[in-house]
C-alpha atoms as a PDB file:
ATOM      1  CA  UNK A   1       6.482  -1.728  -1.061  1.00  0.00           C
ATOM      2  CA  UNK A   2       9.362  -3.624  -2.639  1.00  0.00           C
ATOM      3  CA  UNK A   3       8.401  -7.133  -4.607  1.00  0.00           C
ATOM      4  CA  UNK A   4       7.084  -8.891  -7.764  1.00  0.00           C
ATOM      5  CA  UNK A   5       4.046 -10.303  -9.312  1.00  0.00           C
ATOM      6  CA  UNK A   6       2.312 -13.243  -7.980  1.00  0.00           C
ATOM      7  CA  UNK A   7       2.257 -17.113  -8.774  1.00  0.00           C
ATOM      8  CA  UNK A   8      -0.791 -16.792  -7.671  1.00  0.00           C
ATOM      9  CA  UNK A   9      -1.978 -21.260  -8.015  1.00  0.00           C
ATOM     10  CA  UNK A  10       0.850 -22.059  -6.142  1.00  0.00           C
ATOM     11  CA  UNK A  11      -0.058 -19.215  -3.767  1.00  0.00           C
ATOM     12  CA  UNK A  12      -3.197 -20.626  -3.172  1.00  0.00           C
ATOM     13  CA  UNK A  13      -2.647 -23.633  -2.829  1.00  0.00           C
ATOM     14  CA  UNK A  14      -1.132 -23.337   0.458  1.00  0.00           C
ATOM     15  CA  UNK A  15      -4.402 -21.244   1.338  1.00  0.00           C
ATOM     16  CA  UNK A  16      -6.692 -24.143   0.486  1.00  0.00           C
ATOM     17  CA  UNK A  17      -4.203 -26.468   2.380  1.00  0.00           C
ATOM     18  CA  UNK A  18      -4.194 -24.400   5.465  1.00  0.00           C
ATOM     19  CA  UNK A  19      -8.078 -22.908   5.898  1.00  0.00           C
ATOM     20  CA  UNK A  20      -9.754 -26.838   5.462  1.00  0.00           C
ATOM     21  CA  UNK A  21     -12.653 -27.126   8.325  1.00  0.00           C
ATOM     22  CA  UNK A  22     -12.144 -23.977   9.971  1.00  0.00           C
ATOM     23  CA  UNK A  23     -15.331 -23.088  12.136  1.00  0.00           C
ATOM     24  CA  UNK A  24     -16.427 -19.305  12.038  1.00  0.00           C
ATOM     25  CA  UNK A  25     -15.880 -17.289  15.470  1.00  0.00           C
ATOM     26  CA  UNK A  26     -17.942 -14.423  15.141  1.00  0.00           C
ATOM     27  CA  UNK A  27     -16.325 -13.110  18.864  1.00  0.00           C
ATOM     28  CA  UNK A  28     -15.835  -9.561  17.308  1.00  0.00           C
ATOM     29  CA  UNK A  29     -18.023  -9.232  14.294  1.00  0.00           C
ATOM     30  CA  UNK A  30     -19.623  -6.466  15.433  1.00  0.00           C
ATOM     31  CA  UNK A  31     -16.526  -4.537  15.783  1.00  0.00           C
ATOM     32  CA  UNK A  32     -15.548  -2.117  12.605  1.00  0.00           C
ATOM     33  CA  UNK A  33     -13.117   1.287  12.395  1.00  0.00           C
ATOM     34  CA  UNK A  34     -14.241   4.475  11.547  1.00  0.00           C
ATOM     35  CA  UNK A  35     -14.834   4.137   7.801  1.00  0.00           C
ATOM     36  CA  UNK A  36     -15.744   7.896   7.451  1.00  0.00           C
ATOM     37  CA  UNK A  37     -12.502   9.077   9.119  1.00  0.00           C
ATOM     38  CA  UNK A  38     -10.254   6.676   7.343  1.00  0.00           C
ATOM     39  CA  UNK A  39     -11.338   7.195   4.807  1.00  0.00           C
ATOM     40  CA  UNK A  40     -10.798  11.144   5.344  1.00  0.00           C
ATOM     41  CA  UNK A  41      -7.247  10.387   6.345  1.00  0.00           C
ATOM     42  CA  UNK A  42      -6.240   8.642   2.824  1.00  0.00           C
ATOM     43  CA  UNK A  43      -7.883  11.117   0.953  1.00  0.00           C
ATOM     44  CA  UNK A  44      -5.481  13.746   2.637  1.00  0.00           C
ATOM     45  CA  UNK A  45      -2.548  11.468   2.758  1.00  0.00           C
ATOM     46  CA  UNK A  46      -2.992  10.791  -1.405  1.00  0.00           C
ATOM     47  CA  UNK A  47      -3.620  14.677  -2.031  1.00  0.00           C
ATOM     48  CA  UNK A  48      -1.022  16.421  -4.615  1.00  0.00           C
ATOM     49  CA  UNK A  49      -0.313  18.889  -1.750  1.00  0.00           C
ATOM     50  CA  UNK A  50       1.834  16.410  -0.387  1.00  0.00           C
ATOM     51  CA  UNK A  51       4.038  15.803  -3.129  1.00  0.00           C
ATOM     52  CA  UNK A  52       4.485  12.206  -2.994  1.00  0.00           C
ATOM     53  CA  UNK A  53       5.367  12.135   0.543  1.00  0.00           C
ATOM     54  CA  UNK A  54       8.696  11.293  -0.496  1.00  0.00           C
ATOM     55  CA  UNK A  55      11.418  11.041   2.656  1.00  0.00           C
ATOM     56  CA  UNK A  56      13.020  14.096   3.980  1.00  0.00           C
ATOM     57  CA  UNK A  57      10.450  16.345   1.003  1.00  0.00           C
ATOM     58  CA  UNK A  58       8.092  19.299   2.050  1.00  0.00           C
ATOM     59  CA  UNK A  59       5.358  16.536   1.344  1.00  0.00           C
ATOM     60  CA  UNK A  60       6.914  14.190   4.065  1.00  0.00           C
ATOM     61  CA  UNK A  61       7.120  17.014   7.018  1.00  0.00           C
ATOM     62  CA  UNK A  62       3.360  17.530   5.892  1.00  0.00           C
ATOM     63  CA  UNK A  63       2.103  13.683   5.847  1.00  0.00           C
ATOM     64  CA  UNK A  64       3.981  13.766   9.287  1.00  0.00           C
ATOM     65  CA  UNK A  65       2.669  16.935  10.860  1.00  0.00           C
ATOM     66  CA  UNK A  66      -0.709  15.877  10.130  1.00  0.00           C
ATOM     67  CA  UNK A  67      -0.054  12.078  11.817  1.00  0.00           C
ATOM     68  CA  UNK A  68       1.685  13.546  14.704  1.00  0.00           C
ATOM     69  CA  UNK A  69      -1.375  15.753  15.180  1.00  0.00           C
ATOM     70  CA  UNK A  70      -4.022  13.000  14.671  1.00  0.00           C
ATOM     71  CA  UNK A  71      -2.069  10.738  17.536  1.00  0.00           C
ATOM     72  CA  UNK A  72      -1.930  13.652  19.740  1.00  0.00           C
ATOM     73  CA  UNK A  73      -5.801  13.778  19.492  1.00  0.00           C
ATOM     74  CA  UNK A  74      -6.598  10.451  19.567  1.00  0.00           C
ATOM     75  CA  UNK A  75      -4.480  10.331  22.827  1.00  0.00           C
ATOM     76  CA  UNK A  76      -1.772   8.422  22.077  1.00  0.00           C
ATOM     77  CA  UNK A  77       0.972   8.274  25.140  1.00  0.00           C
ATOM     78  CA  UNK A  78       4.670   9.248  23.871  1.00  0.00           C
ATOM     79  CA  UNK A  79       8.163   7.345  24.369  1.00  0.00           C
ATOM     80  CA  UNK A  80      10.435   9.951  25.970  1.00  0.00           C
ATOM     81  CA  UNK A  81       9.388  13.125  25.254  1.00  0.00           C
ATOM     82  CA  UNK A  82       7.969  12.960  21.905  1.00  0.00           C
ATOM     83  CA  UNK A  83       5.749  10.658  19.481  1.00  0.00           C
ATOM     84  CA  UNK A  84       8.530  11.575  16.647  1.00  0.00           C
ATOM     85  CA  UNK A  85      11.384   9.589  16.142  1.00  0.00           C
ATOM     86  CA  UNK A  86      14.265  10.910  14.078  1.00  0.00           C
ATOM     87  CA  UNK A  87      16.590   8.635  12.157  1.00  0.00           C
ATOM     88  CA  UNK A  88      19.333   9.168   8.834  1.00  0.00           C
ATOM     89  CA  UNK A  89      18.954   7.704   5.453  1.00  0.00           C
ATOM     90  CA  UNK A  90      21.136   7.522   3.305  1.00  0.00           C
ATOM     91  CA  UNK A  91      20.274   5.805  -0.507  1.00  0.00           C
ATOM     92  CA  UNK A  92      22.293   5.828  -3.631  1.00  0.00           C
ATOM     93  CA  UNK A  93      24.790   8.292  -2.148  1.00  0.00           C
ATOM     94  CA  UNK A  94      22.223  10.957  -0.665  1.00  0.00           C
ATOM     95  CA  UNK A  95      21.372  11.781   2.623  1.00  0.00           C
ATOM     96  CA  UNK A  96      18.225  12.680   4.367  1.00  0.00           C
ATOM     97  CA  UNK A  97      16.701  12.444   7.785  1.00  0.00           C
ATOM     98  CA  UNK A  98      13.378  10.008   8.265  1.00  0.00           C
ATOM     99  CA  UNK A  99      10.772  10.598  10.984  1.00  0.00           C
ATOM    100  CA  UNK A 100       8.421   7.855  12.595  1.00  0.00           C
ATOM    101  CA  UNK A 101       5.833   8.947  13.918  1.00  0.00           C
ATOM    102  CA  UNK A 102       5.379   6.278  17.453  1.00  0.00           C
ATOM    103  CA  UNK A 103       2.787   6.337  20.229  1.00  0.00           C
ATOM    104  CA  UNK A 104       0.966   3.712  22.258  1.00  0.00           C
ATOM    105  CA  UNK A 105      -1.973   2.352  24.226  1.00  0.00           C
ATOM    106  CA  UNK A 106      -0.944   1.213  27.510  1.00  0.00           C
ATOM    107  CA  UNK A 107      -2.606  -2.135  27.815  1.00  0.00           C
ATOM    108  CA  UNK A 108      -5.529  -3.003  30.862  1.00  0.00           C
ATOM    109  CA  UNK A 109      -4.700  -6.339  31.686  1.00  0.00           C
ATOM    110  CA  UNK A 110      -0.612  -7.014  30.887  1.00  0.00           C
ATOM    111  CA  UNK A 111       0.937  -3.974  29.480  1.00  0.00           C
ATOM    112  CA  UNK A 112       4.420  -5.052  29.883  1.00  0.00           C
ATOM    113  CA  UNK A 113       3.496  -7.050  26.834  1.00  0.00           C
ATOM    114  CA  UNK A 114       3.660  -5.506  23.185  1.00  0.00           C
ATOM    115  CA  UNK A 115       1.786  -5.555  19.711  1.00  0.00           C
ATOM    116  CA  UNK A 116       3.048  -3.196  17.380  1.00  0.00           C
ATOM    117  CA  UNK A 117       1.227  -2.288  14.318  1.00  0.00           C
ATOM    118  CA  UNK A 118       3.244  -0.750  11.788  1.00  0.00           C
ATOM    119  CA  UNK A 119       2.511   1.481   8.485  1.00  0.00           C
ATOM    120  CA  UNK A 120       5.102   3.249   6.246  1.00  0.00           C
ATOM    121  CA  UNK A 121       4.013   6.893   5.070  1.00  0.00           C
ATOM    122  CA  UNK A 122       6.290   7.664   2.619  1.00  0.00           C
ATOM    123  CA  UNK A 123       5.970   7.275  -1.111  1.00  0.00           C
ATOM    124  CA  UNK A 124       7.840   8.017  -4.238  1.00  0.00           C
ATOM    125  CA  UNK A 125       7.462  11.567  -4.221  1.00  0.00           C
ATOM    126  CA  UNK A 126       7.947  13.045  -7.814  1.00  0.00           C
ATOM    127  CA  UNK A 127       9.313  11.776 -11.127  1.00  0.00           C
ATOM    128  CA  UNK A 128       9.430  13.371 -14.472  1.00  0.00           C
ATOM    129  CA  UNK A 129       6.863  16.453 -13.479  1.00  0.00           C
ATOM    130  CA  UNK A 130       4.476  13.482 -11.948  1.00  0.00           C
ATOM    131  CA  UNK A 131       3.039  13.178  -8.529  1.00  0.00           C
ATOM    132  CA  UNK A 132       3.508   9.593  -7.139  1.00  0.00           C
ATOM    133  CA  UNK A 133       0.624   9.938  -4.336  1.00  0.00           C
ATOM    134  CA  UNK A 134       0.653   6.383  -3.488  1.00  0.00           C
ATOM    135  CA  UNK A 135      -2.836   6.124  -2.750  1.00  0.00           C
ATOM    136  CA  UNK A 136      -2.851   2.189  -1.988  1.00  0.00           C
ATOM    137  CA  UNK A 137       1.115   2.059  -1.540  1.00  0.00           C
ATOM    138  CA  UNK A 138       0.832   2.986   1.316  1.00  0.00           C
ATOM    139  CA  UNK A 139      -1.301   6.146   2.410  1.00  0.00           C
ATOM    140  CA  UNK A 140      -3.999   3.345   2.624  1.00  0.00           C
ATOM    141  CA  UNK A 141      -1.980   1.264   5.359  1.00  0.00           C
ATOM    142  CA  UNK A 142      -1.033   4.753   7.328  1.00  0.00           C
ATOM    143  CA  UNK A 143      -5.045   5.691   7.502  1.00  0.00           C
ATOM    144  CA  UNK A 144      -5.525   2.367   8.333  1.00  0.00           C
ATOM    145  CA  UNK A 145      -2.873   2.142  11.036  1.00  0.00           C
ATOM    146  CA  UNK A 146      -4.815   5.355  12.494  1.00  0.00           C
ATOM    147  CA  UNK A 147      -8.300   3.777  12.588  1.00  0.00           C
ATOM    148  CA  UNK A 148      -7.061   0.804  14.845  1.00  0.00           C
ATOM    149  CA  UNK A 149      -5.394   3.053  16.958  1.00  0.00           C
ATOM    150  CA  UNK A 150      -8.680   5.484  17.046  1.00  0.00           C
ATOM    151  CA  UNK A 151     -10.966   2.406  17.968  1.00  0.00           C
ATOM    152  CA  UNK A 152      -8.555   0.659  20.938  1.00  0.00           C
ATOM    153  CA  UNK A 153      -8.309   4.401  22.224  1.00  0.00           C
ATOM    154  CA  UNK A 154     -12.208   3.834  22.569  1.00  0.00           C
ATOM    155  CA  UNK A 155     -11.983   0.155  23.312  1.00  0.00           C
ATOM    156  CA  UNK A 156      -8.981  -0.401  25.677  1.00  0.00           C
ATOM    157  CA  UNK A 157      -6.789  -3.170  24.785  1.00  0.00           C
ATOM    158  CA  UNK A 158      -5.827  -6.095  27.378  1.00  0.00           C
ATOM    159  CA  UNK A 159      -2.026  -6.030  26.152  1.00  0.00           C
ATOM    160  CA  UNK A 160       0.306  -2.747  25.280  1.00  0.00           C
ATOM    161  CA  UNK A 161      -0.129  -1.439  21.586  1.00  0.00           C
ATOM    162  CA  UNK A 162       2.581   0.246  19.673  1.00  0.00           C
ATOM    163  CA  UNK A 163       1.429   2.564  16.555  1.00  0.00           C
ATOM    164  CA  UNK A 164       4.243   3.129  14.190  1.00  0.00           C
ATOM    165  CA  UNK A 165       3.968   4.902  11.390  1.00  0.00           C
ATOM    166  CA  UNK A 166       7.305   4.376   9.739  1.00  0.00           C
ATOM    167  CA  UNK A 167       9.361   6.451   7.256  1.00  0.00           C
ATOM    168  CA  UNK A 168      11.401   5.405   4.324  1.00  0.00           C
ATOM    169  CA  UNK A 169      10.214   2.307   3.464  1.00  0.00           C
ATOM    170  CA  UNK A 170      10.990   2.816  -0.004  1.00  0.00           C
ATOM    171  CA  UNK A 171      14.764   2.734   0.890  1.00  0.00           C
ATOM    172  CA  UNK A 172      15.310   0.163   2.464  1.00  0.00           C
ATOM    173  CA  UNK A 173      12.706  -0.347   4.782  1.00  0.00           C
ATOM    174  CA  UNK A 174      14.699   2.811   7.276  1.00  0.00           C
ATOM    175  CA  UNK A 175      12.214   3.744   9.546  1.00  0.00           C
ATOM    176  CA  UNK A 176      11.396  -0.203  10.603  1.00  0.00           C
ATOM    177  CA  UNK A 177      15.098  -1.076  10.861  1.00  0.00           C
ATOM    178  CA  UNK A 178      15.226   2.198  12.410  1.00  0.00           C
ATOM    179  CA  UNK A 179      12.414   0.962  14.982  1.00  0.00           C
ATOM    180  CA  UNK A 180      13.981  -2.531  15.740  1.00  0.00           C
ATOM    181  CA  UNK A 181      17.253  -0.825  16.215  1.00  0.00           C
ATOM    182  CA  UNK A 182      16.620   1.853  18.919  1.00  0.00           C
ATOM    183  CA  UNK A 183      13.286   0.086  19.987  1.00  0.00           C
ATOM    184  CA  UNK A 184      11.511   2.287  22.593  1.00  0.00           C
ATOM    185  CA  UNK A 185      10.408  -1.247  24.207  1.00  0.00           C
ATOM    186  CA  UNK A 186      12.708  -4.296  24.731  1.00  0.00           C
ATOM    187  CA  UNK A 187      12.452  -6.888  21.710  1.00  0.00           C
ATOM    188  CA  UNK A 188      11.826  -9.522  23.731  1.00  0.00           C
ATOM    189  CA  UNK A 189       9.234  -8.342  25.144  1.00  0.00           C
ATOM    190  CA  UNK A 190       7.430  -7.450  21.836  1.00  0.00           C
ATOM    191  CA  UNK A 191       5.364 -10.631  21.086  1.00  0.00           C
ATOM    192  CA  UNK A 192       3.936  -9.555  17.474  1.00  0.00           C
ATOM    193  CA  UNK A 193       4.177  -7.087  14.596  1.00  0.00           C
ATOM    194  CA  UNK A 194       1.251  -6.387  12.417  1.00  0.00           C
ATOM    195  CA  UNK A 195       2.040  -4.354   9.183  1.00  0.00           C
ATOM    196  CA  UNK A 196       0.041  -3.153   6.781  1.00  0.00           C
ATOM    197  CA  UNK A 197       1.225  -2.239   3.048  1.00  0.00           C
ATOM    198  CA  UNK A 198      -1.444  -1.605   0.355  1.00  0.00           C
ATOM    199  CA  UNK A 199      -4.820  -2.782   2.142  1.00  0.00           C
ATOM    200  CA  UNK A 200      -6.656  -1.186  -0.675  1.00  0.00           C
ATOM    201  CA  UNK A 201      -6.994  -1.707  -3.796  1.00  0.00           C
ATOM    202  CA  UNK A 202      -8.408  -5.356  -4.649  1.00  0.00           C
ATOM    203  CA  UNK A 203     -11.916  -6.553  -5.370  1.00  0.00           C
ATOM    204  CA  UNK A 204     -12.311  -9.264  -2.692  1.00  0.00           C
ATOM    205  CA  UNK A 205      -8.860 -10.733  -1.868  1.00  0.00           C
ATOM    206  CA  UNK A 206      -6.625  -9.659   1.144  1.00  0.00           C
ATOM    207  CA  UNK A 207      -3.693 -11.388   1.582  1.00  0.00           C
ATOM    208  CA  UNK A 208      -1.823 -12.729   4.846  1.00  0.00           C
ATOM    209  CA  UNK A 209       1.822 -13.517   4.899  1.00  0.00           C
ATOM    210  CA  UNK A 210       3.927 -14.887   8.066  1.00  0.00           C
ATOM    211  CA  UNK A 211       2.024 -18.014   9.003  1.00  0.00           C
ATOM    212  CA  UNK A 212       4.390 -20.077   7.389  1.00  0.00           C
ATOM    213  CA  UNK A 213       7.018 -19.286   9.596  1.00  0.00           C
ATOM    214  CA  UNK A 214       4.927 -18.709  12.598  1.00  0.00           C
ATOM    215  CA  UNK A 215       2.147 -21.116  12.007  1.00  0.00           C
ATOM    216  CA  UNK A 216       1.013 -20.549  15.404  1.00  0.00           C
ATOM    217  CA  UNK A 217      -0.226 -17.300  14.196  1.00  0.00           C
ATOM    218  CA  UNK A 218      -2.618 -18.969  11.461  1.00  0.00           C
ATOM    219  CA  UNK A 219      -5.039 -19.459  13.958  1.00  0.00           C
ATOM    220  CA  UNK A 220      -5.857 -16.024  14.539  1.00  0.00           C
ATOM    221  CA  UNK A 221      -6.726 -15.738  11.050  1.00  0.00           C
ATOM    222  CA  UNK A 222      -8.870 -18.454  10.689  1.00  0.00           C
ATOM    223  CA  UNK A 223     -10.777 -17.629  13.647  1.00  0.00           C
ATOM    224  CA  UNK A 224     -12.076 -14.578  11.469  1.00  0.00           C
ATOM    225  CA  UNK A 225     -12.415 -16.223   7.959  1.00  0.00           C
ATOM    226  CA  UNK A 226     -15.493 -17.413   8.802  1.00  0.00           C
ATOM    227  CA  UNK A 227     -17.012 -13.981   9.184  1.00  0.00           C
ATOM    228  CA  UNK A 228     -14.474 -11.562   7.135  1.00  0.00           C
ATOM    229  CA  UNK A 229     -15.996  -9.663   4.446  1.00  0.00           C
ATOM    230  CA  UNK A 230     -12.867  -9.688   2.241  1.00  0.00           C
ATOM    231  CA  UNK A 231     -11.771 -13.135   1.241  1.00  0.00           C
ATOM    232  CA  UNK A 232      -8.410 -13.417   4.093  1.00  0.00           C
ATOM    233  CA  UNK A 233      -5.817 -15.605   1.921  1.00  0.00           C
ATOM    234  CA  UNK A 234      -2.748 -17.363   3.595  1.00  0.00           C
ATOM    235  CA  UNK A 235       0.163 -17.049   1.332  1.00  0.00           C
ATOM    236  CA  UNK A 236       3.494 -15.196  -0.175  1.00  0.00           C
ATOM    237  CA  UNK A 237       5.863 -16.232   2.680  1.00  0.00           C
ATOM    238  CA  UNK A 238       7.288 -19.368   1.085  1.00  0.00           C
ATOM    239  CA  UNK A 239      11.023 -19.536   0.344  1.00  0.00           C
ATOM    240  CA  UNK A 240      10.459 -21.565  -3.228  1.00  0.00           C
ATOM    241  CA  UNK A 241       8.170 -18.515  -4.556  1.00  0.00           C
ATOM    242  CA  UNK A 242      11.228 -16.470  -4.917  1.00  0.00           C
ATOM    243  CA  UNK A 243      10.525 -12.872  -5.970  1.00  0.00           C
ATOM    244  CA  UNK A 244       7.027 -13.868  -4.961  1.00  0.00           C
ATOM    245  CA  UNK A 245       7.763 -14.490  -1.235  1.00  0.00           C
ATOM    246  CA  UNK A 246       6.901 -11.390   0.394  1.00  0.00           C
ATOM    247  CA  UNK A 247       8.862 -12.526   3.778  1.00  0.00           C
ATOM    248  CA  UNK A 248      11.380  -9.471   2.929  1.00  0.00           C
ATOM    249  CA  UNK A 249       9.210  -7.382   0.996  1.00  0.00           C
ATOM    250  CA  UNK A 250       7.788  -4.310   3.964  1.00  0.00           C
ATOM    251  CA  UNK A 251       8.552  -3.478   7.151  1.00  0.00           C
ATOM    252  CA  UNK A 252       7.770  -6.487   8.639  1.00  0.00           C
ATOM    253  CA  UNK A 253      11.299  -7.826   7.394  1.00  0.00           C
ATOM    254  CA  UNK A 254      13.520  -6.316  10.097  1.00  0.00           C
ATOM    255  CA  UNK A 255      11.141  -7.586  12.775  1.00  0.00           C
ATOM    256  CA  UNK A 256      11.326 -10.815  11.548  1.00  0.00           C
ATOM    257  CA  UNK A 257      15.167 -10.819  11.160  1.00  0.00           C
ATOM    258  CA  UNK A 258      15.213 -10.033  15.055  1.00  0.00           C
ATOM    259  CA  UNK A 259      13.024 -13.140  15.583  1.00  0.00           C
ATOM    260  CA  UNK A 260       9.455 -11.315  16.080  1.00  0.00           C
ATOM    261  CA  UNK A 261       6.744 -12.816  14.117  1.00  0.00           C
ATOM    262  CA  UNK A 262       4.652 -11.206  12.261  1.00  0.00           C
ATOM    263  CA  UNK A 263       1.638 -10.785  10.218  1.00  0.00           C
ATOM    264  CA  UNK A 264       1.570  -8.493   7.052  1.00  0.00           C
ATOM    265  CA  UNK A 265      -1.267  -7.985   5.399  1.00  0.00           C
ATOM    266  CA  UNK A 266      -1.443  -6.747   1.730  1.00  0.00           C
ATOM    267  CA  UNK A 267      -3.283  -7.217  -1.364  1.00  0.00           C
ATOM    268  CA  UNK A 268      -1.499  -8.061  -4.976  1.00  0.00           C
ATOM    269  CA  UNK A 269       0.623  -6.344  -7.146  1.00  0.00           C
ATOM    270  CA  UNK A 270      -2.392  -4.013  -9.499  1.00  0.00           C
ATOM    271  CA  UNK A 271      -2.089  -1.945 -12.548  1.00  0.00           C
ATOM    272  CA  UNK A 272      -1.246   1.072 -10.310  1.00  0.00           C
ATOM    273  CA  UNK A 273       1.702  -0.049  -8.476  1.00  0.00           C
ATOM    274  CA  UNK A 274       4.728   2.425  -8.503  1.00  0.00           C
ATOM    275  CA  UNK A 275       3.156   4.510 -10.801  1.00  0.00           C
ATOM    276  CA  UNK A 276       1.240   7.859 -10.784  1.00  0.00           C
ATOM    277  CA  UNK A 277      -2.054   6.608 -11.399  1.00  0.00           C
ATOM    278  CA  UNK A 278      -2.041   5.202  -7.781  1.00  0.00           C
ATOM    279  CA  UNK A 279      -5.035   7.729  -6.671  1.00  0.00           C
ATOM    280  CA  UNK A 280      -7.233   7.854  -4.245  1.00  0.00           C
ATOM    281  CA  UNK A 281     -10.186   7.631  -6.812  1.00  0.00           C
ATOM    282  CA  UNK A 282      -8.394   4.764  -7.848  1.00  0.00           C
ATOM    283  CA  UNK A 283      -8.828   2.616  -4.742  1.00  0.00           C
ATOM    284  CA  UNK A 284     -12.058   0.136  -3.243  1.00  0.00           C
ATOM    285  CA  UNK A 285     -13.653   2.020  -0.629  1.00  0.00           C
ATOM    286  CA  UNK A 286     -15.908  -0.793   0.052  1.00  0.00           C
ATOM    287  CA  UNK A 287     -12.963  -3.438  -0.153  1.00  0.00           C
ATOM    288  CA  UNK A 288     -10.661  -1.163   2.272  1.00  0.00           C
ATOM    289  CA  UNK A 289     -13.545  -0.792   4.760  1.00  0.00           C
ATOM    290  CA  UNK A 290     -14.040  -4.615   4.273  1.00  0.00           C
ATOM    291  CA  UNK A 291     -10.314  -5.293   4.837  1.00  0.00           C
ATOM    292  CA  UNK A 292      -9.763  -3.122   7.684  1.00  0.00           C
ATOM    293  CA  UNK A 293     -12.826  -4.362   9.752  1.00  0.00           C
ATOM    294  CA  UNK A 294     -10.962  -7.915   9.383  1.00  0.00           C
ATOM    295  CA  UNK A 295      -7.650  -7.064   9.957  1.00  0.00           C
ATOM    296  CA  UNK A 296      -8.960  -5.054  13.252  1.00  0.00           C
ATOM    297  CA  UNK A 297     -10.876  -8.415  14.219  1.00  0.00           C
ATOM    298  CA  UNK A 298      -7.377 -10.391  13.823  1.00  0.00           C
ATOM    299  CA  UNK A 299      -5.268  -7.982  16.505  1.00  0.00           C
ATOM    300  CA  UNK A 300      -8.565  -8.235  18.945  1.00  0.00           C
ATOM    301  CA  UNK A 301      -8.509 -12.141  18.764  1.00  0.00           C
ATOM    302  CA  UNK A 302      -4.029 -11.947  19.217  1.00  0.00           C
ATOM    303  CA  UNK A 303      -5.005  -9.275  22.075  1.00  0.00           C
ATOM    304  CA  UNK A 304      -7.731 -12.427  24.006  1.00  0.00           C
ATOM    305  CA  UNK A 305      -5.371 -14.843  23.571  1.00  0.00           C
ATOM    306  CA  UNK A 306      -1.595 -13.163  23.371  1.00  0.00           C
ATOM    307  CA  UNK A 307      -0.478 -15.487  25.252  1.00  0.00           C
ATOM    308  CA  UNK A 308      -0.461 -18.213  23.246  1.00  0.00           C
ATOM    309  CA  UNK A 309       1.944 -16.200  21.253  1.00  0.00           C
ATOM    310  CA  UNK A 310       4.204 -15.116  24.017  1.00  0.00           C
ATOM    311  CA  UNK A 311       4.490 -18.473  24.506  1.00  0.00           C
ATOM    312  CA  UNK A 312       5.779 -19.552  21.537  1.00  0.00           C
ATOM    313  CA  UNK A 313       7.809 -16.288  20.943  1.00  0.00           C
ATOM    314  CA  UNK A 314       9.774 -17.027  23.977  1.00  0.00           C
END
């Protein structure tokens, strides 16, 4: 995750502007992920075995063997022949090869229409004899990425979902550019990304960034505010907040840069950012739950009504 700390009155500002008179729509309330099991996943993703999951490391062919193995069970079809998808990387003069891992859900009502849910899965591997795990940033948004795909594997969506968990992030955002680039899907007919980057580690607040330059997304968002368990904030996507506009900030960027709209969802900058104290025992189990549970009610209310979108996105 690349960006700054927060303004956080001006931030909310354009919260409290945006989320007057909303009416709760507790459609999918009753819906919730597989706390135990994603919970499970971060723990593994966050463990020193993996070194910091750092691109091209030991630690990265682990965090990837074990995703590739959990979207083979889960049932995940492939693109081509294979959910992995190989790309180069080159940062500050070295080169490495990055690996996202992709499947998808084919949808029961208009699959030829796409949401794809992105995660990135590498970290900052490690620095001085320290283990960057990367607990929140961004093993959290990878286990999270897996329980929505575990639950529409159970509950079939009406539109095509892509899972993407996406490499190298931390230069450059590779693996999403990588994704928009050599898309296994056309573009145009992808009508919304979804990415998660550090879902985790908060108290209450869970922010949302994009509706300000697809307000026809904010909707969506209200229409679960009224029940979320997590406070959902509208904010960090305005040009005049500078280093605090998170617009470029994950790999939502290079869908947005190709015109796809997008939702990221993220919670501030903490103590443990970038550094090594980013643990798993350092997260809010009860907050990520919380967060997840709402996030998963936003892509079932843009999967009843995707049209709406497609309509706007064309």
């Amino acid at each position: 995750m690349h960006r700054r700390r927060d303004r956080r009155i001006l931030a909310c500002a354009v919260v409290i502007a945006g989320c007057s008179g909303r009416a709760a729509d507790a459609t999918f309330q009753a819906r919730a992920v597989d706390a135990t099991q994603m919970l499970a996943d971060l723990a593994f993703l966050s463990d020193d075995s993996l070194e910091g999951r750092l691109v091209g490391s030991k630690g990265s062919r682990l965090a990837r063997e074990y995703l590739e193995e959990r979207f083979a069970r889960l049932g995940l079809s492939t693109f081509a022949e294979s959910l992995l998808h190989r790309f180069d990387v080159t940062s500050r003069g070295a080169e490495s090869e990055g690996v996202n891992v992709v499947g998808y859900l084919k949808g029961s009502a208009t699959p030829d229409w796409f949401i794809v849910v992105t995660a990135h899965y590498d970290h900052l591997g490690i620095r001085d004899g320290q283990i960057y795990n990367g607990a929140d940033d961004n093993a959290s948004g990878t286990a999270g990425l897996m329980a929505l795909a575990a639950y529409f594997a159970d509950h079939r969506p009406r539109h095509s979902m892509i899972f993407a968990a996406v490499d190298a992030e931390e230069r450059g955002f590779g693996g999403s550019r990588a994704f928009v680039e050599h898309s296994p899907v056309g573009l145009d007919r992808i009508a919304v990304n979804v990415n998660l980057d550090m879902v985790s580690h908060s108290d209450h607040e869970l922010f949302v960034a994009g509706t300000y330059h697809y307000p026809f997304l904010q909707p969506f968002v209200e229409r679960v505010m009224g029940y979320a368990e997590v406070m959902l904030l509208l904010g960090h996507d305005r040009p005049e907040l500078g280093n605090d506009d998170w617009t470029n900030s994950s790999d939502h960027a290079p869908f947005h840069a190709k015109g796809i709209p997008f939702l990221y969802f993220g919670v501030e900058d903490h103590a443990d950012y970038h550094k090594a104290s980013d643990e798993f025992e350092n997260i809010n189990s009860d907050f990520y739950v919380k967060a997840m549970n709402a996030i998963l009610g936003v892509i079932l209310a843009l999967d009843d009504d995707l049209q709406s979108v497609i309509a706007q996105r064309k």
